[in-house]
N, C-alpha and C. Protein backbone atom coordinates (compact mmCIF):
# COMPACT_ATOMS: atom_id res chain seq x y z
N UNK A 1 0.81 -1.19 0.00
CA UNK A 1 0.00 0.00 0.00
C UNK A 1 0.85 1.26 0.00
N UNK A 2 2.12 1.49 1.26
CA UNK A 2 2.55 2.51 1.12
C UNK A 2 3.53 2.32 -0.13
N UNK A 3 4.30 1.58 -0.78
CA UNK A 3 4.95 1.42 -1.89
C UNK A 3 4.13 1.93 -3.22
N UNK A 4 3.07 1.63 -3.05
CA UNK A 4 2.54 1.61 -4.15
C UNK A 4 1.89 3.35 -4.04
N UNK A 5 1.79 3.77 -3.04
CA UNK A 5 1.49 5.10 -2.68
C UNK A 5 2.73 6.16 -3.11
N UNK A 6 3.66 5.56 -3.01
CA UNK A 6 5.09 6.17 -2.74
C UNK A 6 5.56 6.75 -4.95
N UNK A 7 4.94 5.19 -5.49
CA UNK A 7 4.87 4.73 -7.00
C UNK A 7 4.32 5.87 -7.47
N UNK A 8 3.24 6.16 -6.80
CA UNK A 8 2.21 7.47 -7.70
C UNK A 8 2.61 8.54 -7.39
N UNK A 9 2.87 8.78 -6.70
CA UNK A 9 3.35 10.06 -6.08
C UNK A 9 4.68 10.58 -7.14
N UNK A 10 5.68 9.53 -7.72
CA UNK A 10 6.90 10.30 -8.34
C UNK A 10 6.74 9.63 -9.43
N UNK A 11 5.62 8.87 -9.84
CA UNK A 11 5.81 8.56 -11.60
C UNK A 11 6.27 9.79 -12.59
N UNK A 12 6.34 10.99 -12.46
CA UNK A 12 7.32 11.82 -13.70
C UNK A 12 8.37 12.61 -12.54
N UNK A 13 9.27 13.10 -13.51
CA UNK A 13 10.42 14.02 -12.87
C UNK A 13 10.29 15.03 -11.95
N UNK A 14 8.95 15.40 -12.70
CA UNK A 14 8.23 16.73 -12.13
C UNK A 14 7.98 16.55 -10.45
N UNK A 15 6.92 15.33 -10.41
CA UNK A 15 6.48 15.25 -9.11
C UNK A 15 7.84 15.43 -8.31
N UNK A 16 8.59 14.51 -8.75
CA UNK A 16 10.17 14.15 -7.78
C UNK A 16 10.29 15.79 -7.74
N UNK A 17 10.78 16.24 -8.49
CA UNK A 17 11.15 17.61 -8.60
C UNK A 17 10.83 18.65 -7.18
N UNK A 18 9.35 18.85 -7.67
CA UNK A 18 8.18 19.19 -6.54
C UNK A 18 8.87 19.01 -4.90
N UNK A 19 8.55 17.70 -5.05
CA UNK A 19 8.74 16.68 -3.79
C UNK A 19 9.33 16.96 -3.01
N UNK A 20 11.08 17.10 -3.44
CA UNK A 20 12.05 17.50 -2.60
C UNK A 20 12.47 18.54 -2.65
N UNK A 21 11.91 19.79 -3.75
CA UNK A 21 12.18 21.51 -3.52
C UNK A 21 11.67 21.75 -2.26
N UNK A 22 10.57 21.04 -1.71
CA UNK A 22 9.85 21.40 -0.91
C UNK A 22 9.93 20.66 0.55
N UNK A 23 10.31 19.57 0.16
CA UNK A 23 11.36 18.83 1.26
C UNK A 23 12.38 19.79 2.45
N UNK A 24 13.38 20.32 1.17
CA UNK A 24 14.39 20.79 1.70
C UNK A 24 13.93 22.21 2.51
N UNK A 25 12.89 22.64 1.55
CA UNK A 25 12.52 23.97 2.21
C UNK A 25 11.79 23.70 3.39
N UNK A 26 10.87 22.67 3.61
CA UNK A 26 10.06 22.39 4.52
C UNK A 26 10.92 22.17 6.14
N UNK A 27 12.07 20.88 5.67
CA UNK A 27 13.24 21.13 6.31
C UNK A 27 14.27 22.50 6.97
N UNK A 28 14.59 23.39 6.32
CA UNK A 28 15.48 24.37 6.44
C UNK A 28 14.58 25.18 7.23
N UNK A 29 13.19 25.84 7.19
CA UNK A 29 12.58 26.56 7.82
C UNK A 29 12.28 25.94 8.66
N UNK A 30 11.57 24.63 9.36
CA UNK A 30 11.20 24.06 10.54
C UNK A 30 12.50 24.57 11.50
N UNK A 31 13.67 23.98 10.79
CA UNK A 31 14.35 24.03 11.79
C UNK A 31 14.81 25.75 12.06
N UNK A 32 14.59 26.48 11.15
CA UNK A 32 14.86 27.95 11.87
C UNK A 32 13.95 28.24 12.74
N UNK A 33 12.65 27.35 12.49
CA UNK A 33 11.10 28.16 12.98
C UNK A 33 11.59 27.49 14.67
N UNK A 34 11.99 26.04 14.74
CA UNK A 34 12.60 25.42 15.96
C UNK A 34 13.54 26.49 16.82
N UNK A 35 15.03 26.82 16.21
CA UNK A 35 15.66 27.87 16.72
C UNK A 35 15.02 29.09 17.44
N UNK A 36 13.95 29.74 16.46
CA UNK A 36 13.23 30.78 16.90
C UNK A 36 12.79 30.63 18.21
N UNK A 37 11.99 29.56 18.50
CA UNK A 37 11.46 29.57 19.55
C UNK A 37 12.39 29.45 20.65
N UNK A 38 13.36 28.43 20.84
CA UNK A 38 14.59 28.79 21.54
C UNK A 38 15.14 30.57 21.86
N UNK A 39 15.49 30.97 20.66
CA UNK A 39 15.45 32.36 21.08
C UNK A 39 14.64 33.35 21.79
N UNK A 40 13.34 33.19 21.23
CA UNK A 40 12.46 33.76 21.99
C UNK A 40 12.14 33.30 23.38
N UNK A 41 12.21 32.37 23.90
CA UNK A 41 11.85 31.89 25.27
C UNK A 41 13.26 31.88 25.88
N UNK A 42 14.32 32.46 25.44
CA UNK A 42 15.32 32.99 26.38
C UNK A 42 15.51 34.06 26.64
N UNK A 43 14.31 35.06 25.78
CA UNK A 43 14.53 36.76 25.96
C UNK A 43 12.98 36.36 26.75
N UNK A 44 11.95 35.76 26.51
CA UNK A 44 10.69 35.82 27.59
C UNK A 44 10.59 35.07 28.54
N UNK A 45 11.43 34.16 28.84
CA UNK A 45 11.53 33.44 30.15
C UNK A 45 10.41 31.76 29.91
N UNK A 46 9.42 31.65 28.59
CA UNK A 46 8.63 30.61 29.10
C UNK A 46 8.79 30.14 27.54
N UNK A 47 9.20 29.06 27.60
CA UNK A 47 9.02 28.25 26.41
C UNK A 47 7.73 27.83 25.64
N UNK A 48 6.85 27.67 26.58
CA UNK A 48 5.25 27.75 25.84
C UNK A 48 4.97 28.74 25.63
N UNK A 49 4.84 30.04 26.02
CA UNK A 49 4.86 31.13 25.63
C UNK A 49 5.50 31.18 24.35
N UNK A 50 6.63 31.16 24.54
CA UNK A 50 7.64 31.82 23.00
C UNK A 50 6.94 30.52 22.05
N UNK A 51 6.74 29.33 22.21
CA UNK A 51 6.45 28.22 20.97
C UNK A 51 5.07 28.91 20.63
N UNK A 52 4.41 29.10 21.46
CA UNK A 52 2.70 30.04 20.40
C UNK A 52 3.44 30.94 19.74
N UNK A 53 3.59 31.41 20.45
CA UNK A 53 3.85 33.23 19.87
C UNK A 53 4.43 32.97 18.64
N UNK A 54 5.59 32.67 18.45
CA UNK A 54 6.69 32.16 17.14
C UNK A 54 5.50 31.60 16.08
N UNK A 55 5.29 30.20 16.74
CA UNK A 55 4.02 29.32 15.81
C UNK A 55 2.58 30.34 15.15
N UNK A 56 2.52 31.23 16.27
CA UNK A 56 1.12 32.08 15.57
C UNK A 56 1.34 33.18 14.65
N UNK A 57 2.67 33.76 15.12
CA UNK A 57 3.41 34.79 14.34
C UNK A 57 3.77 34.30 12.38
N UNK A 58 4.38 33.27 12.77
CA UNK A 58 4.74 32.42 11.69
C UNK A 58 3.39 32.12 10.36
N UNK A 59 2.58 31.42 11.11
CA UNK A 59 1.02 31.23 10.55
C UNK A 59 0.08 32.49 9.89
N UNK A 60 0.57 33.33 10.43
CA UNK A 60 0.02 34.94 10.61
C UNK A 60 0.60 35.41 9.23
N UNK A 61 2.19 35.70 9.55
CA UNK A 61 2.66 36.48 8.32
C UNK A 61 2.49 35.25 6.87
N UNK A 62 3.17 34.23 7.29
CA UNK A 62 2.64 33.16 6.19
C UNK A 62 1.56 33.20 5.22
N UNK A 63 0.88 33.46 5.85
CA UNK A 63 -0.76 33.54 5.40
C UNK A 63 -1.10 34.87 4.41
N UNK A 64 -0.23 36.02 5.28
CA UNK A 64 -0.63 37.40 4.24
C UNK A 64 0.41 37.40 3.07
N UNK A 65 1.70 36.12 3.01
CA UNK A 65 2.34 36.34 2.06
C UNK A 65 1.96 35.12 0.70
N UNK A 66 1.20 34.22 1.23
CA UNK A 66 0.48 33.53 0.57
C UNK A 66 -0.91 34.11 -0.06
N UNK A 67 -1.20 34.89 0.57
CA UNK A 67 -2.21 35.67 -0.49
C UNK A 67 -1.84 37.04 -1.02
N UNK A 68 -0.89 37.51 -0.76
CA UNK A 68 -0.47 38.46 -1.79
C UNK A 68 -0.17 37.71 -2.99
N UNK A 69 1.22 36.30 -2.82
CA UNK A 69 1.58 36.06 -4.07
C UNK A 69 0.62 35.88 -4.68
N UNK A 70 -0.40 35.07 -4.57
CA UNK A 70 -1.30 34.57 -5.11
C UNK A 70 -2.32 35.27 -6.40
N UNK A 71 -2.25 36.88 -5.38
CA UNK A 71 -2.54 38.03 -6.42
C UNK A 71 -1.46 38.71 -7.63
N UNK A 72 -0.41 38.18 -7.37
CA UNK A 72 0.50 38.71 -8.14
C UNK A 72 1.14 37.78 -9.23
N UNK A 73 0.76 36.55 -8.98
CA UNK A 73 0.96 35.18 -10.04
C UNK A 73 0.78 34.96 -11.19
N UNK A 74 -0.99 35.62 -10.98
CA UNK A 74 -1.19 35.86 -12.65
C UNK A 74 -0.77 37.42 -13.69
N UNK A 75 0.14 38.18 -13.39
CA UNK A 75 1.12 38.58 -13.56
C UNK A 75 2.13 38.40 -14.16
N UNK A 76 2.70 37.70 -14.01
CA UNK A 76 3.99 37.13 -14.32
C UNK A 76 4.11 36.20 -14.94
N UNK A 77 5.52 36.42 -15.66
CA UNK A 77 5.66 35.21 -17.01
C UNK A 77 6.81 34.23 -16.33
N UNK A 78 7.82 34.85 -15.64
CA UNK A 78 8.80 33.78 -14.94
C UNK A 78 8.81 33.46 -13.33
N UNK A 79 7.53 32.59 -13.49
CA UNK A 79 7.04 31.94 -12.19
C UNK A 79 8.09 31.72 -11.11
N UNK A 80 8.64 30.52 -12.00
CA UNK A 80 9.85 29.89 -11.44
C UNK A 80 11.10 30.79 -10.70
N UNK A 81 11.46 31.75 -11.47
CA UNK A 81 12.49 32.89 -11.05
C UNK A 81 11.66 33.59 -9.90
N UNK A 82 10.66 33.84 -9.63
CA UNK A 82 10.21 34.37 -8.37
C UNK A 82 10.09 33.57 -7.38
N UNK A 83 9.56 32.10 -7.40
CA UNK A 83 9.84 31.42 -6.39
C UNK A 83 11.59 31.27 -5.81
N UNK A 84 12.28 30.92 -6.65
CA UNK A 84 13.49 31.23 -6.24
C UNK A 84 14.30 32.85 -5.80
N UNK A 85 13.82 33.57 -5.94
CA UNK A 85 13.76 34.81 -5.47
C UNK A 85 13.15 34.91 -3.96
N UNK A 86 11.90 34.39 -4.03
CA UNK A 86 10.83 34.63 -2.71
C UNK A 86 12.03 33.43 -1.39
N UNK A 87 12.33 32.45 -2.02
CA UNK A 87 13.30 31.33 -1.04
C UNK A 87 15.04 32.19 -0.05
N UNK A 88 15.54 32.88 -1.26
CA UNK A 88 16.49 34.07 -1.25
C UNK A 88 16.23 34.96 -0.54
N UNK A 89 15.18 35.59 -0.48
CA UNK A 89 14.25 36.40 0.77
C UNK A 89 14.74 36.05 2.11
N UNK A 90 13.83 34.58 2.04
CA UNK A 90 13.78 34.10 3.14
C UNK A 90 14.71 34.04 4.09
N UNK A 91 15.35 33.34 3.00
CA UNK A 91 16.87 32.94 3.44
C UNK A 91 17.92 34.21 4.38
N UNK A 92 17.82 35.24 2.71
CA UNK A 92 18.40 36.46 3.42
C UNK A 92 17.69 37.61 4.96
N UNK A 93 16.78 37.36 4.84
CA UNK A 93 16.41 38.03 5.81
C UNK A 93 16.23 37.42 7.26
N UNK A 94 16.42 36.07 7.30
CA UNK A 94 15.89 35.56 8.77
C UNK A 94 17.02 35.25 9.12
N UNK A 95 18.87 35.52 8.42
CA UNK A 95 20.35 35.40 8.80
C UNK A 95 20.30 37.12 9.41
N UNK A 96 19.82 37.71 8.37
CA UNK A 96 19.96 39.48 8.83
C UNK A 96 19.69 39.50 10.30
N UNK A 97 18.26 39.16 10.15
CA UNK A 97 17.70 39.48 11.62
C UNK A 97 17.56 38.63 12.47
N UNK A 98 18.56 37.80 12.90
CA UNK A 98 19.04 36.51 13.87
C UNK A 98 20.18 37.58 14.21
N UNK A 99 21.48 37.85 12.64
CA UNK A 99 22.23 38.57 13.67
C UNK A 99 22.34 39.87 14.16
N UNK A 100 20.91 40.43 14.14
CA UNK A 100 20.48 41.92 14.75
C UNK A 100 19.69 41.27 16.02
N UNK A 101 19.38 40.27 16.39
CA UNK A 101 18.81 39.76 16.99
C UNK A 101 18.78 40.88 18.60
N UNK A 102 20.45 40.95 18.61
CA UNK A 102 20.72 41.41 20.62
C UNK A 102 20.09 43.24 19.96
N UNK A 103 20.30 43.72 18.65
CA UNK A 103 19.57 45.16 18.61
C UNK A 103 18.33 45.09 18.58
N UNK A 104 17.66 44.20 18.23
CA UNK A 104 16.15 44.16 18.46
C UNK A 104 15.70 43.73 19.95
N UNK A 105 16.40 43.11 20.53
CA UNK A 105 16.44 42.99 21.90
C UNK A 105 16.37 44.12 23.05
N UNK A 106 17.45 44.70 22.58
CA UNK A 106 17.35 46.62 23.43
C UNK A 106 16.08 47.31 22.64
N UNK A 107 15.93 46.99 21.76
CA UNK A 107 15.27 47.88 21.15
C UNK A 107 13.35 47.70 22.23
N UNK A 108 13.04 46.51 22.08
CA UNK A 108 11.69 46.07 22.23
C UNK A 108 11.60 45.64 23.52
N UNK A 109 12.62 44.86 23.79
CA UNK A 109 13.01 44.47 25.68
C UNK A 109 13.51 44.86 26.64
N UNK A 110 13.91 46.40 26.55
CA UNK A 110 14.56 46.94 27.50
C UNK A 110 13.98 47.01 28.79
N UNK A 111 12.54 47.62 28.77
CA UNK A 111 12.10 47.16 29.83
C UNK A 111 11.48 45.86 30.09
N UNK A 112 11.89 45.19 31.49
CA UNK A 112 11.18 44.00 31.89
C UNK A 112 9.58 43.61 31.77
N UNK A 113 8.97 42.82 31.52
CA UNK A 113 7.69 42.57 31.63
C UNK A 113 7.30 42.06 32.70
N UNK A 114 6.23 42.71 33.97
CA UNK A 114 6.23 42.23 35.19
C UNK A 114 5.11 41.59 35.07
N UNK A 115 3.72 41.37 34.06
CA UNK A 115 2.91 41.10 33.69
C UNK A 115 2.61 39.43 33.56
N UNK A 116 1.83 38.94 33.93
CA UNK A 116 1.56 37.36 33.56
C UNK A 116 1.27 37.06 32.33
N UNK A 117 1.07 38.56 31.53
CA UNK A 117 0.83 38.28 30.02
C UNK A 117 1.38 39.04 28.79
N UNK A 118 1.52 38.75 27.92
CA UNK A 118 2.66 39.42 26.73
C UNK A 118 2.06 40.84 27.00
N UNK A 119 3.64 41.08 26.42
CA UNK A 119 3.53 42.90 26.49
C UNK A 119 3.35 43.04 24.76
N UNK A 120 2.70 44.42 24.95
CA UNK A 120 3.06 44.42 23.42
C UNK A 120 4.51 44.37 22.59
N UNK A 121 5.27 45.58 23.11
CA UNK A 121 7.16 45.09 23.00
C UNK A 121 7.55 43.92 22.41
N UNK A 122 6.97 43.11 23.27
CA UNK A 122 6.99 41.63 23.12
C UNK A 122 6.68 40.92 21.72
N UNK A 123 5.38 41.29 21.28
CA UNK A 123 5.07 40.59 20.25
C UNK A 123 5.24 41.64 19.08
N UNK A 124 5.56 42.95 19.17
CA UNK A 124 6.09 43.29 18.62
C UNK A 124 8.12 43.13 17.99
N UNK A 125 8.91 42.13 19.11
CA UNK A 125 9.85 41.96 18.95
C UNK A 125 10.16 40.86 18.42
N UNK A 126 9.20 39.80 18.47
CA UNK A 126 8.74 38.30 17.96
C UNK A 126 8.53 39.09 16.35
N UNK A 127 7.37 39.62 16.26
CA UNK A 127 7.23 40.04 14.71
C UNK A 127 8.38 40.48 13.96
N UNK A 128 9.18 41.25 14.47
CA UNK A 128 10.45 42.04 13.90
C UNK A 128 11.36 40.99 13.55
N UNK A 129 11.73 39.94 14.79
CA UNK A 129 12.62 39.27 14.25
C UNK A 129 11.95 37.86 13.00
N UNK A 130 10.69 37.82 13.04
CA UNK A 130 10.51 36.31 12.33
C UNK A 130 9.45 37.05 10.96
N UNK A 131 8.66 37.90 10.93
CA UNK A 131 7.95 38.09 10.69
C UNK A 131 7.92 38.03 8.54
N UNK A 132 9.40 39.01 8.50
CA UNK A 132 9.38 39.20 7.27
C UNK A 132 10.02 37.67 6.36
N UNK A 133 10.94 36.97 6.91
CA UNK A 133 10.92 35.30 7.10
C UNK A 133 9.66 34.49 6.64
N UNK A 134 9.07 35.08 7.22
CA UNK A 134 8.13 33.98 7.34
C UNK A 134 6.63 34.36 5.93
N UNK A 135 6.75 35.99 5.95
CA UNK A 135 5.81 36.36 5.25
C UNK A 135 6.21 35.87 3.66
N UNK A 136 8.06 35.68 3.23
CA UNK A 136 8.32 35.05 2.08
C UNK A 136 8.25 33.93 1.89
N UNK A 137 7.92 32.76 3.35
CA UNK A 137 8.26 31.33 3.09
C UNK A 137 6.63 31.39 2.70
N UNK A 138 5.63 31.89 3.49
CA UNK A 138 4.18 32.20 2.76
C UNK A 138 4.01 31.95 0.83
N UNK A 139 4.83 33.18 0.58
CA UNK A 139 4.71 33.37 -0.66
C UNK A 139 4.57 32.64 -1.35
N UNK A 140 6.05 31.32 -1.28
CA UNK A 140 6.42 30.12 -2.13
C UNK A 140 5.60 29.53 -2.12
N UNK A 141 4.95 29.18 -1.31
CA UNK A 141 3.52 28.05 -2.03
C UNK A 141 2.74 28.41 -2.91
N UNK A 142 2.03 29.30 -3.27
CA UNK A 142 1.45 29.29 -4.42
C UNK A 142 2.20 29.15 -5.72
N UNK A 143 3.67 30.13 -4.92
CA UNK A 143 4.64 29.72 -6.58
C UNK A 143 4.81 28.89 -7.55
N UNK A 144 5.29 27.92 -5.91
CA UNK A 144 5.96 27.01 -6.90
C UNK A 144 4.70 25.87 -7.35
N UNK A 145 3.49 26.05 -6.93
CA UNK A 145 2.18 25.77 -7.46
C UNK A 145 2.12 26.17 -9.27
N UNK A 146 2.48 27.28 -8.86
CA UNK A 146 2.20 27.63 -10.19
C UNK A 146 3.21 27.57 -11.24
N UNK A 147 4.16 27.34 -10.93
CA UNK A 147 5.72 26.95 -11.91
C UNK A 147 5.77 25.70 -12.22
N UNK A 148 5.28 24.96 -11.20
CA UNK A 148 5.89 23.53 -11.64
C UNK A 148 4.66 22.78 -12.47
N UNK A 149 3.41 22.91 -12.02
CA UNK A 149 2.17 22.23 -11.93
C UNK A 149 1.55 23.55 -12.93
N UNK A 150 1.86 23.32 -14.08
CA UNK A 150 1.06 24.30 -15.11
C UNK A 150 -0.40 24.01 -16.10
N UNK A 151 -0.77 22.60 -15.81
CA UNK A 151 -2.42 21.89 -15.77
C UNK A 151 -2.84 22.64 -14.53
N UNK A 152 -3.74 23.62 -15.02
CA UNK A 152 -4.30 23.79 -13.60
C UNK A 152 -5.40 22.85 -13.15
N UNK A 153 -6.04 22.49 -14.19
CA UNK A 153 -6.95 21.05 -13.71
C UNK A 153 -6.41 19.85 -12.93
N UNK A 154 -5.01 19.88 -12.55
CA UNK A 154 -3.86 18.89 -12.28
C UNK A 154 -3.56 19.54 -10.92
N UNK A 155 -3.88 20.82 -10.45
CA UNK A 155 -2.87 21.19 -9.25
C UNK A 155 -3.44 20.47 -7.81
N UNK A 156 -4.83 20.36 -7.65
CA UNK A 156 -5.33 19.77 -6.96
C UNK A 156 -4.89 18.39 -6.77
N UNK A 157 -4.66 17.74 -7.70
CA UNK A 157 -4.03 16.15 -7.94
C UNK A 157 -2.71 16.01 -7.52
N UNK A 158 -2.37 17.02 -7.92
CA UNK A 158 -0.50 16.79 -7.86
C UNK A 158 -0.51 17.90 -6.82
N UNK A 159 -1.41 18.05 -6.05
CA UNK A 159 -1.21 18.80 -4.62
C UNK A 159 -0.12 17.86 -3.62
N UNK A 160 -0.65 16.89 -4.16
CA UNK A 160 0.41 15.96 -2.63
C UNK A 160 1.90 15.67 -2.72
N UNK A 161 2.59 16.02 -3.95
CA UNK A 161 4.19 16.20 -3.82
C UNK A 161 4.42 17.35 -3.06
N UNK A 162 3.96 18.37 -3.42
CA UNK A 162 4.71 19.23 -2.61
C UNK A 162 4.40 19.51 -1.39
N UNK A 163 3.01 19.08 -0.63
CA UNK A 163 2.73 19.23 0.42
C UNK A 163 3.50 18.16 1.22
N UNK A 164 3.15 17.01 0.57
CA UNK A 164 3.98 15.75 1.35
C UNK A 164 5.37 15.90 1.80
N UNK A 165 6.04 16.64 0.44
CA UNK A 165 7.53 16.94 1.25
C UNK A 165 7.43 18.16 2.15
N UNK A 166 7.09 18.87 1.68
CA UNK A 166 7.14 20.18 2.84
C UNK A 166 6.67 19.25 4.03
N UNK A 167 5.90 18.50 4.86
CA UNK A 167 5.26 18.26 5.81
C UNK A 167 6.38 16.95 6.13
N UNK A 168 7.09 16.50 5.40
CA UNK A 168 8.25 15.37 5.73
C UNK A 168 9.69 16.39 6.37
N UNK A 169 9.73 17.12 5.49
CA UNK A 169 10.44 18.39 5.56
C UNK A 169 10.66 18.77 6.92
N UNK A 170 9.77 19.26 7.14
CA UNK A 170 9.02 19.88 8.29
C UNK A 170 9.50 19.18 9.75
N UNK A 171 9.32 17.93 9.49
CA UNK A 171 9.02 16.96 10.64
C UNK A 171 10.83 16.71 10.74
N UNK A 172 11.26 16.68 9.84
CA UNK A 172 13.29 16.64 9.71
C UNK A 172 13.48 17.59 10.13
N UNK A 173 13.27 18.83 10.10
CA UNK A 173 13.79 20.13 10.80
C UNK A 173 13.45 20.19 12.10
N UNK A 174 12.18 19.74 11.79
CA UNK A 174 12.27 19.84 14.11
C UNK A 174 13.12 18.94 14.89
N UNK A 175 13.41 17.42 14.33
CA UNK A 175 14.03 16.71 15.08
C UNK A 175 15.46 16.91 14.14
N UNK A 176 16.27 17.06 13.65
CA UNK A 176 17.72 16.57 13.07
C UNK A 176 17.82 18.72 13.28
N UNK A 177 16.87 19.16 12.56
CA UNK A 177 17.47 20.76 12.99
C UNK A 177 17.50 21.65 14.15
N UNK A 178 16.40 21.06 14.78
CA UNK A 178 15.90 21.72 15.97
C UNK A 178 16.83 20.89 16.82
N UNK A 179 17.17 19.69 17.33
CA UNK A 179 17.71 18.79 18.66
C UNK A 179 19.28 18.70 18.36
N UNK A 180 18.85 17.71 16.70
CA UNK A 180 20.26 17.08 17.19
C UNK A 180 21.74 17.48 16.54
N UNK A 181 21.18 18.33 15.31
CA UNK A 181 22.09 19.59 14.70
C UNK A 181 23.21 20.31 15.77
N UNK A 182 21.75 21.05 16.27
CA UNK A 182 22.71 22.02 17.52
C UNK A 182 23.04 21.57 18.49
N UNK A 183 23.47 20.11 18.12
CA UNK A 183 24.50 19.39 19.57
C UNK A 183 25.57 19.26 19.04
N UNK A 184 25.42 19.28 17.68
CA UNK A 184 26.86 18.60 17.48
C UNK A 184 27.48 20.38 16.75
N UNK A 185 27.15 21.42 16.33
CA UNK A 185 27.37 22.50 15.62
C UNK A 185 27.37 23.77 16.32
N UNK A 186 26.67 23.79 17.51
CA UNK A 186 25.44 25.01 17.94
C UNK A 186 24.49 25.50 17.35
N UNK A 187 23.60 25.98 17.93
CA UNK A 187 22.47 26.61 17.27
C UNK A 187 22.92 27.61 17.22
N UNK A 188 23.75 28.56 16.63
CA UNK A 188 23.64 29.89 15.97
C UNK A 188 24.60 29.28 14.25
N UNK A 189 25.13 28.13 14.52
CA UNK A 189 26.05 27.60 13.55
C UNK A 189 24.89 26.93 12.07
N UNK A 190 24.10 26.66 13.50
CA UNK A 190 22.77 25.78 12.77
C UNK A 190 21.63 26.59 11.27
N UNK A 191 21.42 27.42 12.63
CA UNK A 191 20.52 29.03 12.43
C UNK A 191 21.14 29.48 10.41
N UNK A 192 22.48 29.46 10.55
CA UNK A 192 23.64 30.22 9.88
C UNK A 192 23.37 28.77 8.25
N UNK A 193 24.13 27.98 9.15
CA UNK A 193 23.63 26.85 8.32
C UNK A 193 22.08 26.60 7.28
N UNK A 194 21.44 26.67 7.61
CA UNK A 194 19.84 26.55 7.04
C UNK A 194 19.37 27.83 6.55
N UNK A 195 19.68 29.11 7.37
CA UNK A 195 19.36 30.18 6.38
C UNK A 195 20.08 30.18 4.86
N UNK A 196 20.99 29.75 5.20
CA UNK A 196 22.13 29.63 3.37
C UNK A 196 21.51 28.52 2.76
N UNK A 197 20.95 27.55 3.65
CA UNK A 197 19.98 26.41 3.14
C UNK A 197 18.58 27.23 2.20
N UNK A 198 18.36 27.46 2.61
CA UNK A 198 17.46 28.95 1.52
C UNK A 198 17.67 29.33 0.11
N UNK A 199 19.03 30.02 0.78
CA UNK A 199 19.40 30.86 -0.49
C UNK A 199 20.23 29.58 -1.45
């Protein structure tokens, strides 16, 4: 069953193609999105705290950069060159602002939060550092929807390469990027590592 699941899924180049663009990306961002939260729950003190916040922040900008591209798709003649552009984004901006990280820190955290509940500062300093990151990893899904998978009567069908890897992806970055990476590298080596994983 799963073999034969596995069969349909990469019968042309394309699917394969799909599969693991989205793999790797699914991969490379989990594990920054992993890091993040580490960071953030060492400038807010609570690890469940910082894992929403990061996770909702993430979901949030994601979402408005997935429907911008979406408006801007039919537009454009070189699909493909913008998804790889929108990945370059990513890439470049969530190394920028990791290592502005301690200036966004004075900037938004100077004063303490004595409060049992987020300050604004707070989720305003979460947004600053992940936000624009995250609003380009948004983008790429419709992209590369629309670059690779050019039957649009087909995108629905051949929805499951690229979701499947992104979501395999995904699940590799939290455990090999998030745990066991930054044992053997550090996590800022890691961080450094996977953002160039991007670009």
């Amino acid at each position: 069953g799963v073999h034969l699941s596995l069969m349909s899924l990469f019968k042309d180049g394309k699917d394969r193609s799909i599969f693991f663009i989205y793999l790797f990306s699914g991969f490379f961002f989990l594990s920054l999105e992993t890091i993040w939260i580490r960071t953030v729950g060492l400038q807010i003190g609570s690890t469940v705290v910082s894992a929403s916040l990061v996770i909702a922040i993430y979901f949030l900008c994601a979402a408005v950069g997935n429907i911008v591209a979406s408006r801007i798709l039919p537009r454009l003649s070189r699909v493909f060159r913008w998804y790889g552009s929108l990945e370059i984004l990513c890439g470049i901006f969530a190394l920028t602002l990791f290592v502005l990280n301690p200036w966004l820190v004075k900037v938004f955290l100077s004063e303490p939060n004595t409060t049992y509940f987020l300050s604004i500062s707070e989720l305003l300093y979460v947004l600053a550092l992940i936000g624009l990151p995250s609003f380009f990893s948004g983008a790429t899904f419709p992209s590369i929807f629309h670059a690779l998978i050019e039957n649009k009567n087909k995108r629905t069908q051949k929805g499951a390469s690229p979701y499947g890897g992104n979501l395999w992806g995904a699940a590799l970055g939290v455990i090999l990027g998030g745990i066991y990476i930054p044992q053997i590298i550090g996590y800022d080596d890691t961080f450094i590592l996977c953002s160039l994983g991007l670009v």
